[in-house]
Each structure stands twice: as structure tokens, then as C-alpha cells.
Protein backbone atom coordinates (compact mmCIF):
# COMPACT_ATOMS: atom_id res chain seq x y z
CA UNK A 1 4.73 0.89 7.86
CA UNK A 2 5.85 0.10 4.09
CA UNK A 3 9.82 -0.08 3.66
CA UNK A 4 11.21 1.49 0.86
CA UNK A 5 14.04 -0.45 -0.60
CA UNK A 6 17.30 0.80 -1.38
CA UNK A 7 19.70 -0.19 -4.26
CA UNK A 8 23.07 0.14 -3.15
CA UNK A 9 25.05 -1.20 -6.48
CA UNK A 10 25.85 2.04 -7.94
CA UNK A 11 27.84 3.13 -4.16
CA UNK A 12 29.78 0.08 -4.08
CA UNK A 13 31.14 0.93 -7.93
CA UNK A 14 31.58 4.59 -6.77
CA UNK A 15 33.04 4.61 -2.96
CA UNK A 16 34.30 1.21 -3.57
CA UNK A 17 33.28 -0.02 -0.03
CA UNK A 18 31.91 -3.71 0.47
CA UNK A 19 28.14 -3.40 0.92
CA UNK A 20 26.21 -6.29 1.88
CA UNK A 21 24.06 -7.52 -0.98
CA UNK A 22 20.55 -6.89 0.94
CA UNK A 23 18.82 -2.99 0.78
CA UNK A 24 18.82 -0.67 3.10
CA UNK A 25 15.44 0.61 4.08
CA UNK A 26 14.49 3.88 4.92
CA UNK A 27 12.16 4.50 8.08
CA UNK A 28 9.45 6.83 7.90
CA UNK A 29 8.21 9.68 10.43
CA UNK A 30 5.06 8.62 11.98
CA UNK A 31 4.82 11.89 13.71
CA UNK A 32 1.88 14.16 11.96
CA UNK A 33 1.51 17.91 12.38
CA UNK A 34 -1.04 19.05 15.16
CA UNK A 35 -4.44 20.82 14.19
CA UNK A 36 -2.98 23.49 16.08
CA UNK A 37 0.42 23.87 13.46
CA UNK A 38 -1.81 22.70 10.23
CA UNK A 39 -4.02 25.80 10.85
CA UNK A 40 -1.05 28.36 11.26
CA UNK A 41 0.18 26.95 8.45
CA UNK A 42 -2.99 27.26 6.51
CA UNK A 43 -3.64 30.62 7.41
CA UNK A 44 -0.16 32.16 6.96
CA UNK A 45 -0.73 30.52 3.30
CA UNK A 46 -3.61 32.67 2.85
CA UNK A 47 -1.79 35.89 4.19
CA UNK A 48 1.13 34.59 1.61
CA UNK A 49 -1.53 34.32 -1.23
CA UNK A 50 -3.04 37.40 -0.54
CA UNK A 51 0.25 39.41 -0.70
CA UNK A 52 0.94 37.63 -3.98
CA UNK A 53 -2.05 39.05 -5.51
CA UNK A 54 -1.81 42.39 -4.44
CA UNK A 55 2.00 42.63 -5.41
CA UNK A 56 0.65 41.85 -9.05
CA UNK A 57 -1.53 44.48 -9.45
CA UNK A 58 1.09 46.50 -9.89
């Protein structure tokens, strides 16, 4: 997992709170979508589309 480092010098000016000098790091989902949900999604983007094009026939 790659951190993402945070630069917290611009909150300490602003909130004026003491802030340790190291980042904070953000922590990324490692949960994925299911097939199941990723073809839902895929076909209720096609219904979407679809209703797109018709509405601009208009």
C-alpha cells in the first residue's frame, strides 16, 4: 500500500494548533466492488446512456 503524504504547514498557520512536524498519511480502501455490483453498475450506465440519447432527439 503506497502512503500519501500530507503537508500540514498551512493548518498550523490557520487553526493555530501545534502539529507535529512529520505528515499524516492517508490509508486507502482495499475493499474492491464485486462482479456482481460492477455489472449493475455497468448496465444501469447503459439504461442511463440510452435515456440520454433519446431525450436529445427531441
Amino acid at each position: 500500500m503506497r502512503q500519501i503524504p500530507v503537508d500540514t504547514s498551512a493548518a498550523r498557520e490557520v487553526l493555530s494548533i501545534d502539529i507535529a512536524d512529520t505528515p499524516s498519511v492517508r490509508v486507502a480502501a482495499l475493499v474492491e466492488p464485486s462482479a456482481d455490483l460492477l455489472d449493475r453498475a455497468h448496465v444501469g450506465w447503459e439504461h442511463f446512456l440510452s435515456t440520454q440519447e433519446e431525450s436529445s432527439d427531441d
